[in-house]
Every structure is written in structure tokens, then in C-alpha cells.
C-alpha atoms as a PDB file:
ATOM      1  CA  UNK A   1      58.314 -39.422 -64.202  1.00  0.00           C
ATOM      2  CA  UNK A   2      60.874 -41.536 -62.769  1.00  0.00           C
ATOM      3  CA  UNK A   3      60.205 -40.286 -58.951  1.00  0.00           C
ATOM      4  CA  UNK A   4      56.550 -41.051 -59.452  1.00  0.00           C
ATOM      5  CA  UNK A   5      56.906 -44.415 -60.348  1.00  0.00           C
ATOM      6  CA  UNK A   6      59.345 -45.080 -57.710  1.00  0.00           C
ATOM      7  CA  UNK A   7      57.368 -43.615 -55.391  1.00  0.00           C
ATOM      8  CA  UNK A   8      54.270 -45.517 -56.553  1.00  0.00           C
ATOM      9  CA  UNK A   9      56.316 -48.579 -55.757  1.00  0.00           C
ATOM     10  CA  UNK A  10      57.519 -47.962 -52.101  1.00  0.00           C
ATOM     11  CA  UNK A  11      54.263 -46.678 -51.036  1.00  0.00           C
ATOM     12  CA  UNK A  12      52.780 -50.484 -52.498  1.00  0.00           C
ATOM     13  CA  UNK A  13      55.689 -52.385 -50.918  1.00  0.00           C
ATOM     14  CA  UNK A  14      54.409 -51.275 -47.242  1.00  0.00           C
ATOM     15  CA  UNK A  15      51.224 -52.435 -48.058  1.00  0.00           C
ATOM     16  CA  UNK A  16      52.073 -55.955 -47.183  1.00  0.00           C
ATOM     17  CA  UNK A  17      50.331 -56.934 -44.106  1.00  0.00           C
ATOM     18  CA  UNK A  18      51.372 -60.018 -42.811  1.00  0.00           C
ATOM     19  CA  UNK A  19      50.302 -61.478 -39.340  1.00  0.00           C
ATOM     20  CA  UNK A  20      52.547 -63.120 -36.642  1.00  0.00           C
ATOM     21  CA  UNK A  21      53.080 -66.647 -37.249  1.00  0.00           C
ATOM     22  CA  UNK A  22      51.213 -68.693 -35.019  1.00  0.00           C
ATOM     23  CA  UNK A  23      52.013 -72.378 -34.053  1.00  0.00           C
ATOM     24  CA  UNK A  24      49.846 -75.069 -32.697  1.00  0.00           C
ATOM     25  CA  UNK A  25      51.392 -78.503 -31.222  1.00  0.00           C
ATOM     26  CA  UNK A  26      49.552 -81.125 -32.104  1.00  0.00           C
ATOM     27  CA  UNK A  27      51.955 -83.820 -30.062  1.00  0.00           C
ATOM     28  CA  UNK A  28      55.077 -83.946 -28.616  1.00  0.00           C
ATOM     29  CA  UNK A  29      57.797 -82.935 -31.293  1.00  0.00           C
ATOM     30  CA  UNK A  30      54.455 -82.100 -34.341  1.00  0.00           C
ATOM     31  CA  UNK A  31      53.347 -78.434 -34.936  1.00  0.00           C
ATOM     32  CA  UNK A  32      51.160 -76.610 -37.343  1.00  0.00           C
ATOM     33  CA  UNK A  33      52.498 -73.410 -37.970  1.00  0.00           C
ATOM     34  CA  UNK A  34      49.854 -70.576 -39.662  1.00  0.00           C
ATOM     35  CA  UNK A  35      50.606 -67.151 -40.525  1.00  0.00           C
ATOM     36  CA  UNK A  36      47.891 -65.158 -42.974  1.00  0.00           C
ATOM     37  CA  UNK A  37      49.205 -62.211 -45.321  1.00  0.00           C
ATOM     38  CA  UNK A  38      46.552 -59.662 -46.770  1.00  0.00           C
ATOM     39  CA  UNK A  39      46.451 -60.079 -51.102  1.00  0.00           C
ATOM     40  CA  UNK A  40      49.744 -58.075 -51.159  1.00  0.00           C
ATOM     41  CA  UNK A  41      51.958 -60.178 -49.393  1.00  0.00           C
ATOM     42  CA  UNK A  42      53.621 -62.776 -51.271  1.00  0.00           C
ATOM     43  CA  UNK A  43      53.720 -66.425 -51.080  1.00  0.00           C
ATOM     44  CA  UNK A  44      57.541 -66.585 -50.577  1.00  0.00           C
ATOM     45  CA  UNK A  45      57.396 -64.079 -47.554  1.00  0.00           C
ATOM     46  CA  UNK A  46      54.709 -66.204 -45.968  1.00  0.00           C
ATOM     47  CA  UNK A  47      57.072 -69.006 -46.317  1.00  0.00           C
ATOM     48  CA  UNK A  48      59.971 -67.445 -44.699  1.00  0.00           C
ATOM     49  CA  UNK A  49      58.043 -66.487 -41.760  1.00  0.00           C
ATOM     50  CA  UNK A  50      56.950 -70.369 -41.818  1.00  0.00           C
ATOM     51  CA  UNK A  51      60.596 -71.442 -41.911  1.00  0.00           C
ATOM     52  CA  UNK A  52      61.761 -68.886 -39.310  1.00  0.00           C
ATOM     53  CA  UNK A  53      59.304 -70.066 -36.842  1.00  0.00           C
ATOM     54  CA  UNK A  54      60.080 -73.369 -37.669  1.00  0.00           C
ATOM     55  CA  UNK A  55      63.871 -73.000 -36.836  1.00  0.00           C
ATOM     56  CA  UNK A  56      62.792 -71.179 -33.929  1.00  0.00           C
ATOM     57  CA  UNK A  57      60.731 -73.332 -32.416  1.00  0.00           C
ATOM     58  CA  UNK A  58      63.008 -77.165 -33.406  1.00  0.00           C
ATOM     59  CA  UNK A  59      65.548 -75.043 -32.081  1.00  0.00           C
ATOM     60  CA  UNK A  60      67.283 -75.136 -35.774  1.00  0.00           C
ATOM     61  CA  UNK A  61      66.896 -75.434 -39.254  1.00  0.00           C
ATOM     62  CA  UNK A  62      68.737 -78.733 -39.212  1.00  0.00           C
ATOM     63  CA  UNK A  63      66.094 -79.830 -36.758  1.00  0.00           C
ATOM     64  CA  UNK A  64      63.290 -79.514 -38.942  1.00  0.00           C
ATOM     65  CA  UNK A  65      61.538 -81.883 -41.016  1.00  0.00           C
ATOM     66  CA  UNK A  66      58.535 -80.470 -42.948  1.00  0.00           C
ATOM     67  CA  UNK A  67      55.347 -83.124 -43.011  1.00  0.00           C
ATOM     68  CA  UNK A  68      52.756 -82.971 -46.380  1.00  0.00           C
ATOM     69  CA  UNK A  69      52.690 -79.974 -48.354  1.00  0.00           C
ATOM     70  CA  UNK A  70      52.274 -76.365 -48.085  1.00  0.00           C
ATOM     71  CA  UNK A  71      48.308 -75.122 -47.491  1.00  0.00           C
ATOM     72  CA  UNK A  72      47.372 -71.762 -48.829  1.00  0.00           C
ATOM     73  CA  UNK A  73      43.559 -70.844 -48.361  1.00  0.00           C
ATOM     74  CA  UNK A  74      42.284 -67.805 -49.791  1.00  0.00           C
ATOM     75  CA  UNK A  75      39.315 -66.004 -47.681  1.00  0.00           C
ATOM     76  CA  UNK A  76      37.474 -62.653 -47.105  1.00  0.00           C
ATOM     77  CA  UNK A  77      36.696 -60.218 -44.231  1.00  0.00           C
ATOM     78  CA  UNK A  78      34.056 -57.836 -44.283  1.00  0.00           C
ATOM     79  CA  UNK A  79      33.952 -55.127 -42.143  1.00  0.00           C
ATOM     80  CA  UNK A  80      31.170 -52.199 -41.886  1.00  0.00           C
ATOM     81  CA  UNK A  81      32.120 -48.788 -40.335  1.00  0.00           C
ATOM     82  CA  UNK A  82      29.390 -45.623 -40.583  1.00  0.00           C
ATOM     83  CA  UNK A  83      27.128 -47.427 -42.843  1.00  0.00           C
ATOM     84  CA  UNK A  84      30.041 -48.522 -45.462  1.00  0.00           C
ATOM     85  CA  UNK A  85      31.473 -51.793 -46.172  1.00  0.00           C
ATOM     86  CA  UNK A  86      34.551 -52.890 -47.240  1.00  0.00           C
ATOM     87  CA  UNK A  87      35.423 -56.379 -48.024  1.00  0.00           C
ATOM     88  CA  UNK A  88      39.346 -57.486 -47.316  1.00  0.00           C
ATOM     89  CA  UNK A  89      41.052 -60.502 -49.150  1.00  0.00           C
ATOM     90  CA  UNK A  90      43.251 -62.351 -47.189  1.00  0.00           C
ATOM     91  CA  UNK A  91      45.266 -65.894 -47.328  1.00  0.00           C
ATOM     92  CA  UNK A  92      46.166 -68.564 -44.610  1.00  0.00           C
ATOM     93  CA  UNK A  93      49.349 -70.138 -45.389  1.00  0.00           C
ATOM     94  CA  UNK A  94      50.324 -73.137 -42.775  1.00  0.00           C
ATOM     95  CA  UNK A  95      52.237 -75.960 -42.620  1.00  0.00           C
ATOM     96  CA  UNK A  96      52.674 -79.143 -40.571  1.00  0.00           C
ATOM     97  CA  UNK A  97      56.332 -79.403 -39.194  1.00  0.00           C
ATOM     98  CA  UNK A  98      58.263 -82.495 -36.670  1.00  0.00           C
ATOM     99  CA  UNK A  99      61.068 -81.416 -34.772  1.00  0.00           C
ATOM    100  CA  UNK A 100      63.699 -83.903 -35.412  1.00  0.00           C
ATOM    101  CA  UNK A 101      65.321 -83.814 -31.574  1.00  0.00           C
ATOM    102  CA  UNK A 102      61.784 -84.145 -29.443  1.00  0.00           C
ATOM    103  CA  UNK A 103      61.089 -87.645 -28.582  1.00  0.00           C
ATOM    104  CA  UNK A 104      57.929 -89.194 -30.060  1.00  0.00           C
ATOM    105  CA  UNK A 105      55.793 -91.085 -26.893  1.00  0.00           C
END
């Protein structure tokens, strides 16, 4: 009993889906970052991969300042395939950051 319900666990733990994290500069030194997770993936992981990208891109976490709060907007997909449709649930986490180093024109 216990392998099944292990196993039933690990085979929903790879279910999370989560998308690259995209960013889009808005001006010099401001970015929206945007990743979207599938219903499985949680809203601490998306926030990581916010945070990562973030560091990433300010060129350090102690570069970063995070502007407004966190977005999360739930939405569907629906795809068709040999007559059958299947409708996905997904979410769009994203997040306005300001490099602290970049010079503001």
C-alpha cells in the first residue's frame, strides 16, 4: 500500500508544467517578468522562477527592487484533436521589477 501511494505521488509531482520565464523591459532599468504554470504548479515555484530571473537579469539579488504586488491570473486553453476537446487550466504569474544599478533617463 505504501509503494502505491508513493508512487501516486511522484508520478503527480512531474506533472508540474511550468513555462520559461519571460521578461519584458518596459524602460531602462523596469521589467515585467511573466512565467505561467499549468493548475499543478504552485504559487511558490512560480515565484522562484520570478526571483531567479530577476537576479539574473539586475545582475543580483541585491540589485533588485520589486515594484506593486504580485499578479496571478487564472485562464483556460482549449484544444480539439480528432473531434475531442480538452480544456487546460493554466495561471500567469508576473511581476514588475527595477534594477537598482541601471540609470533611470
Amino acid at each position: 500500500m505504501r509503494s502505491i501511494i508513493i508512487f501516486c505521488l511522484l508520478m503527480t509531482a512531474g506533472c508540474a508544467q511550468l513555462q520559461q520565464t519571460k521578461s519584458e523591459q518596459l524602460e531602462k532599468g523596469v521589467h515585467r517578468l511573466s512565467t505561467i504554470g499549468n493548475v499543478f504548479a504552485s504559487k511558490e515555484e512560480m515565484n522562484n522562477k520570478i526571483i531567479e530571473r530577476a537576479s539574473r537579469i539586475c545582475g543580483g539579488s541585491e540589485n533588485v527592487e520589486y515594484l506593486g504586488e504580485v499578479t496571478v491570473e487564472p485562464f483556460e486553453q482549449e484544444t480539439h484533436s480528432e473531434g475531442v476537446s480538452v480544456t487546460g487550466s493554466y495561471q500567469l504569474y508576473s511581476r514588475l521589477i527595477k534594477c537598482k544599478n541601471e540609470q533611470q533617463n
